[in-house]
Protein backbone atom coordinates (compact mmCIF):
# COMPACT_ATOMS: atom_id res chain seq x y z
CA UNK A 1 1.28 -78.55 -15.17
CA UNK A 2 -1.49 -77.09 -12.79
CA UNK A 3 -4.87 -75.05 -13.76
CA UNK A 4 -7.38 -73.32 -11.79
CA UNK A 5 -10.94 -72.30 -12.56
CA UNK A 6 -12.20 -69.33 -10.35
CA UNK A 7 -13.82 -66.67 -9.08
CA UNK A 8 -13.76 -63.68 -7.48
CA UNK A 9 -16.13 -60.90 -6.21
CA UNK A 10 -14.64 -57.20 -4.91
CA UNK A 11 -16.48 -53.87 -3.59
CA UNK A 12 -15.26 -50.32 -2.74
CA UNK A 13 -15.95 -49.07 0.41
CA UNK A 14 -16.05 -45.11 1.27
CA UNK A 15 -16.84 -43.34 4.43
CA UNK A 16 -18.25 -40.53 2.55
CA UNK A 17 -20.49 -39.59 -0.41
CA UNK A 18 -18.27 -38.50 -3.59
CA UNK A 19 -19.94 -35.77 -6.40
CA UNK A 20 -19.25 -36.18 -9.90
CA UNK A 21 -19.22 -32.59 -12.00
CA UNK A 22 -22.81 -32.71 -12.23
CA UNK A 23 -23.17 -32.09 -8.08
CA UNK A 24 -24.47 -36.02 -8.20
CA UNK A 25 -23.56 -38.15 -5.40
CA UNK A 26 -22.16 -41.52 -5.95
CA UNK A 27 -20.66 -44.59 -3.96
CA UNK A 28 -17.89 -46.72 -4.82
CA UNK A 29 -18.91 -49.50 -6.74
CA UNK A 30 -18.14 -52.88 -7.02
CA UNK A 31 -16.03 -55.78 -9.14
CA UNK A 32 -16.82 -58.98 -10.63
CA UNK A 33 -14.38 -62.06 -12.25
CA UNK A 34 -17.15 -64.88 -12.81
CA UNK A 35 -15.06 -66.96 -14.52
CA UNK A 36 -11.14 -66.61 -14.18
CA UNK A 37 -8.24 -69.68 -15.21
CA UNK A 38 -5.00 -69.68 -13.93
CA UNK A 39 -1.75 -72.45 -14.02
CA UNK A 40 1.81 -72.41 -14.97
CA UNK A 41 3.28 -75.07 -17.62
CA UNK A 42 7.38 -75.15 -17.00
CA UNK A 43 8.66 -71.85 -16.21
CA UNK A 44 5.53 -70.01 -17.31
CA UNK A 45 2.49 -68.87 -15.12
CA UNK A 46 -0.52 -67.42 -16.46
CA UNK A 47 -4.09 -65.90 -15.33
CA UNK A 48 -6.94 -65.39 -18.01
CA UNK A 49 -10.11 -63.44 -16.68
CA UNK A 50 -13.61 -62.36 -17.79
CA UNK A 51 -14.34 -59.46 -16.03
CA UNK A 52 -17.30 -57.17 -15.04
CA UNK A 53 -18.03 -54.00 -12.54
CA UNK A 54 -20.18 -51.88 -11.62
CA UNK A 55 -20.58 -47.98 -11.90
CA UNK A 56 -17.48 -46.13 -10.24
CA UNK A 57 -15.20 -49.13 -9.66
CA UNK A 58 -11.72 -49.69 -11.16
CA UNK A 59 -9.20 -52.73 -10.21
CA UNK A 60 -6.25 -52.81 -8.78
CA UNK A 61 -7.21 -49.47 -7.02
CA UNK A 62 -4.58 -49.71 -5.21
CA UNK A 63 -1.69 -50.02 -7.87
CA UNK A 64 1.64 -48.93 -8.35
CA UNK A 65 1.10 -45.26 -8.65
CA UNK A 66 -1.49 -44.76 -5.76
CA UNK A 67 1.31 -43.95 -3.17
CA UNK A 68 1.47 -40.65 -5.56
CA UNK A 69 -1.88 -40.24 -7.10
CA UNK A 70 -4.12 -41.21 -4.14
CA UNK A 71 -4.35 -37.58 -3.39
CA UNK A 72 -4.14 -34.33 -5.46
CA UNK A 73 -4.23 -30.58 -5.09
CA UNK A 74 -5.91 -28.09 -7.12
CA UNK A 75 -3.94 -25.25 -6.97
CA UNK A 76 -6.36 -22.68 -8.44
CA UNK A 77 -9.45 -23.80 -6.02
CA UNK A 78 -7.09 -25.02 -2.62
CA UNK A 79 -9.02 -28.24 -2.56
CA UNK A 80 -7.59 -31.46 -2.34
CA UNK A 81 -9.24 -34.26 -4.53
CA UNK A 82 -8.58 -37.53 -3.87
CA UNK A 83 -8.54 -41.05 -6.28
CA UNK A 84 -12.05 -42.25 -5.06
CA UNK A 85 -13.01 -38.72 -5.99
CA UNK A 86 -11.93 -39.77 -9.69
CA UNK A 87 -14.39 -43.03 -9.31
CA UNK A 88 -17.19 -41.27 -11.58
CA UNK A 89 -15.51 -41.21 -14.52
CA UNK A 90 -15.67 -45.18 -14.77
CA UNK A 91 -18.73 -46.76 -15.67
CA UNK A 92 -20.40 -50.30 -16.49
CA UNK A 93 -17.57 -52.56 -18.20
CA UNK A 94 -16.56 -55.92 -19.04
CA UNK A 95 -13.76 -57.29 -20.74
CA UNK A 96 -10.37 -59.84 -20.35
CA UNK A 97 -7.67 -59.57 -18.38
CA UNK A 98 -4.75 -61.34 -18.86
CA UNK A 99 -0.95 -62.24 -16.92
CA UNK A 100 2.07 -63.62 -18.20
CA UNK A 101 5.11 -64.07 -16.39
CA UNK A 102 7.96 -66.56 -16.51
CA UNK A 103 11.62 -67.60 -15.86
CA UNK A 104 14.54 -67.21 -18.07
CA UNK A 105 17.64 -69.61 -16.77
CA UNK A 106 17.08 -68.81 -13.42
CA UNK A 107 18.45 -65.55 -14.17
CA UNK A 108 15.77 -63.28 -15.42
CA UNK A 109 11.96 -62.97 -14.85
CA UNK A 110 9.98 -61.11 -16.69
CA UNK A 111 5.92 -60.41 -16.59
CA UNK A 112 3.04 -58.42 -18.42
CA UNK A 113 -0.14 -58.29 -17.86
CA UNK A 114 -3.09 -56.32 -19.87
CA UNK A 115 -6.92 -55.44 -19.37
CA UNK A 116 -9.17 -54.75 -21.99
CA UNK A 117 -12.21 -53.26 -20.85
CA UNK A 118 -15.15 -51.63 -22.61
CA UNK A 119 -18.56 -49.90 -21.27
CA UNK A 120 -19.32 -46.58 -19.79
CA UNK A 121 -16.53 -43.69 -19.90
CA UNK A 122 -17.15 -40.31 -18.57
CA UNK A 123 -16.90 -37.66 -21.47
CA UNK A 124 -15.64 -34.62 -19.69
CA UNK A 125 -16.57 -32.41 -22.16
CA UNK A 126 -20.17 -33.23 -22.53
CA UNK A 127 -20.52 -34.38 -18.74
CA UNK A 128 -21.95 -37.65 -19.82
CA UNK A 129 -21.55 -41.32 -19.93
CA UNK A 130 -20.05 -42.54 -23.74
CA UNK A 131 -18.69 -45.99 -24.57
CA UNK A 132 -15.22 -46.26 -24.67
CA UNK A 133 -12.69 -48.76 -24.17
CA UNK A 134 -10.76 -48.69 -20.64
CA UNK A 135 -7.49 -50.44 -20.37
CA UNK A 136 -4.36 -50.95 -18.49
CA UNK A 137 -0.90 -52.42 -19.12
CA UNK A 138 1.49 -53.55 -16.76
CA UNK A 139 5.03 -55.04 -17.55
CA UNK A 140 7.87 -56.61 -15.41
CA UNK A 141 11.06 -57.46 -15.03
CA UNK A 142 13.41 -58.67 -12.04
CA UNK A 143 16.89 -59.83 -12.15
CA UNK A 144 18.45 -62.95 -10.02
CA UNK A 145 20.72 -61.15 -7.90
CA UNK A 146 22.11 -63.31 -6.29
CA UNK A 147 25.27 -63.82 -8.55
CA UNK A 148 26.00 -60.04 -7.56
CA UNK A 149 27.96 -59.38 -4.70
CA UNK A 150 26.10 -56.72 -2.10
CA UNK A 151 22.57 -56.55 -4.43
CA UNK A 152 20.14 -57.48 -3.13
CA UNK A 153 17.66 -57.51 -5.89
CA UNK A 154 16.97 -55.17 -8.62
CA UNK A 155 13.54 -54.84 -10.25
CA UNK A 156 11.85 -52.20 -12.88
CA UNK A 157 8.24 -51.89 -14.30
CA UNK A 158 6.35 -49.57 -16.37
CA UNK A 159 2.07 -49.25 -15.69
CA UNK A 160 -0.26 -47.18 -17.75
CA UNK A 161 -3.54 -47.57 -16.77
CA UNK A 162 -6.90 -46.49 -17.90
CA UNK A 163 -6.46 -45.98 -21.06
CA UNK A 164 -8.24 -45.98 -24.58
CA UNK A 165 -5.56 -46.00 -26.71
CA UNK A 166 -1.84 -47.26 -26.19
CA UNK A 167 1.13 -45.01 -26.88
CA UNK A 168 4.25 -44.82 -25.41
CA UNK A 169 4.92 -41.62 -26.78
CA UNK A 170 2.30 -39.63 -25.57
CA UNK A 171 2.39 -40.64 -21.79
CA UNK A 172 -0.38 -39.72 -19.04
CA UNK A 173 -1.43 -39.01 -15.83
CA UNK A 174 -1.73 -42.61 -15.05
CA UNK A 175 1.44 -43.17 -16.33
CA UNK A 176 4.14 -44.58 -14.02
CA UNK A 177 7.57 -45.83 -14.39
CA UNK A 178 10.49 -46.67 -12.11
CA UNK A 179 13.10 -49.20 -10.36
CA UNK A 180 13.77 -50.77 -6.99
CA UNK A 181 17.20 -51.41 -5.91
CA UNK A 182 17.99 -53.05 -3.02
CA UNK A 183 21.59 -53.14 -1.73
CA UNK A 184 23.12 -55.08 1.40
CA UNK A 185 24.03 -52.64 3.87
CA UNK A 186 24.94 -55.59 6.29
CA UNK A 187 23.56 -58.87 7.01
CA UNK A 188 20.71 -57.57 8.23
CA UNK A 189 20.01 -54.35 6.59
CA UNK A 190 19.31 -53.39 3.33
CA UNK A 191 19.49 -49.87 1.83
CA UNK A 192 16.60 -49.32 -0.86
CA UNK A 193 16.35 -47.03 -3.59
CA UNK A 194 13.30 -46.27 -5.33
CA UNK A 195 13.26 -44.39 -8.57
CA UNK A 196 9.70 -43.44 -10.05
CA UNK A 197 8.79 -41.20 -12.84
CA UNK A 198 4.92 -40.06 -13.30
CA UNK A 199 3.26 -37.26 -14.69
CA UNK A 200 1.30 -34.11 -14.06
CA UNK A 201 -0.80 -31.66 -16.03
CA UNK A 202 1.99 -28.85 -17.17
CA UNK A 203 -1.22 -26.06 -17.71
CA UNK A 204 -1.28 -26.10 -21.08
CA UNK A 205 -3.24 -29.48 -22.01
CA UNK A 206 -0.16 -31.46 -21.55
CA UNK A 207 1.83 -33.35 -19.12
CA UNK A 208 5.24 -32.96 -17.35
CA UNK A 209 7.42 -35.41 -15.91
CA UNK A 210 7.65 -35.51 -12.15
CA UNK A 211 11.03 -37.40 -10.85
CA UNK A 212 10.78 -38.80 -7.39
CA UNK A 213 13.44 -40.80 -5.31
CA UNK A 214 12.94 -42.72 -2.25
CA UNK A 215 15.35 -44.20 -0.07
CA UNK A 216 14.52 -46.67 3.01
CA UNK A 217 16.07 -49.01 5.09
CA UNK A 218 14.84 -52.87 5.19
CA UNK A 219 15.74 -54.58 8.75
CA UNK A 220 16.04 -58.56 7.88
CA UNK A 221 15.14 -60.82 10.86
C-alpha cells in the first residue's frame, strides 16, 4: 500500500496568435490539478484528480491521436489548420479525472481512465461560449508476451476525447483506435506494426473511417 497527495500546474505555449471564428485572437491557456491522490493496493494503481483550466487549454494535448490530428487541411479554402488552432472551442472547466489500471496473473494488464469536465464549450452554431460537459475516455490493455515465442509485446487501446456524450456507436473526430505489435526480428531488432483507425468528416455531416498502418524498426542496445 502507497498514496500520494499532489499537485500539478501546466501552460500552453504558442509562438503565434490563434483566431477563433469571430477574427478574435487568443493564446493557449493554461491547466490546473490542486489537489490530485494517487497509490496502488496489490496489483491495482490508481490516480484521482480535481481539475481546473483556463480558457483554450485541453490535457493531454499531446495524446494518442495528435501524430494524426495535430494538423489538418481544408480542402475547399487550401489552408492548413492546426490542433492549437482548435484551442477556442474549450473554455473555463473543472471536473475529476480518474485512472485505473492493474495486473491480472502476470499475464494481462488492463487500464481506463476517464475525465469529466464541465464549463465553457464553444457553440459553433451561435459562435458563443455555452456550458457543456467536456470529457474523455481512455482504455487499455497489454498482454505478457513473454510466454510467446518471437512477440515482443502486443498492446491495443481505444481514446475518445472531448466529448459530451458517450457512444460507441456514433464515433468522432476525436475518435481513435488501434494496436501495437512488436515482433523480434533478431536479438536486437524488433519489427513494429502499428494499426490505427480515426475518423474524418465524409461531407455530409458525418464521419468516415480512415485506416492507417505503420511499420518501424526498434534497434535494442
Amino acid at each position: 500500500q502507497n498514496f500520494k497527495l499532489y499537485s500539478e500546474f501546466g501552460k500552453l505555449f504558442s509562438s503565434e496568435e490563434h483566431m477563433d471564428p469571430n477574427n478574435e485572437s487568443f493564446l493557449p491557456g493554461y491547466g490546473l490539478i490542486p489537489l490530485g491522490l494517487k497509490g496502488h493496493y496489490g496489483p491495482i494503481s490508481f490516480n484521482l484528480e480535481y481539475r481546473q483550466n483556463d480558457r483554450y487549454f485541453v490535457y493531454n494535448f499531446w495524446d494518442r491521436a495528435y501524430d494524426i490530428n495535430r494538423s489538418t487541411v481544408d480542402e475547399s479554402t487550401e489552408t492548413i489548420t492546426t490542433k492549437a488552432d482548435q484551442l477556442y472551442q474549450y473554455g473555463s472547466l473543472k471536473g475529476v479525472y480518474f485512472n485505473v489500471s492493474g495486473n491480472i496473473l502476470n499475464a494481462v494488464s488492463m487500464g481506463i481512465s476517464f475525465q469529466d469536465l464541465k464549463g465553457e464549450i464553444w457553440n459553433h452554431s451561435s459562435n458563443e461560449w455555452f456550458d457543456d460537459n467536456n470529457r474523455t475516455l481512455l482504455g487499455t490493455i497489454s498482454l505478457n508476451a513473454s510466454f510467446i515465442p518471437k512477440i515482443r509485446y502486443l498492446n491495443a487501446f481505444y481514446q475518445k476525447s472531448n466529448f459530451s456524450e458517450l457512444s460507441f456507436n456514433e464515433p468522432d473526430i476525436n475518435t481513435i483506435y488501434g494496436y501495437n505489435l512488436g515482433i523480434d526480428f533478431s536479438e536486437s531488432m524488433v519489427l513494429v506494426y502499428k494499426s490505427r483507425t480515426s475518423f474524418e468528416p465524409d461531407g455530409q455531416g458525418g464521419v468516415e473511417p480512415v485506416y492507417s498502418m505503420f511499420v518501424e524498426t526498434q534497434i535494442l542496445f
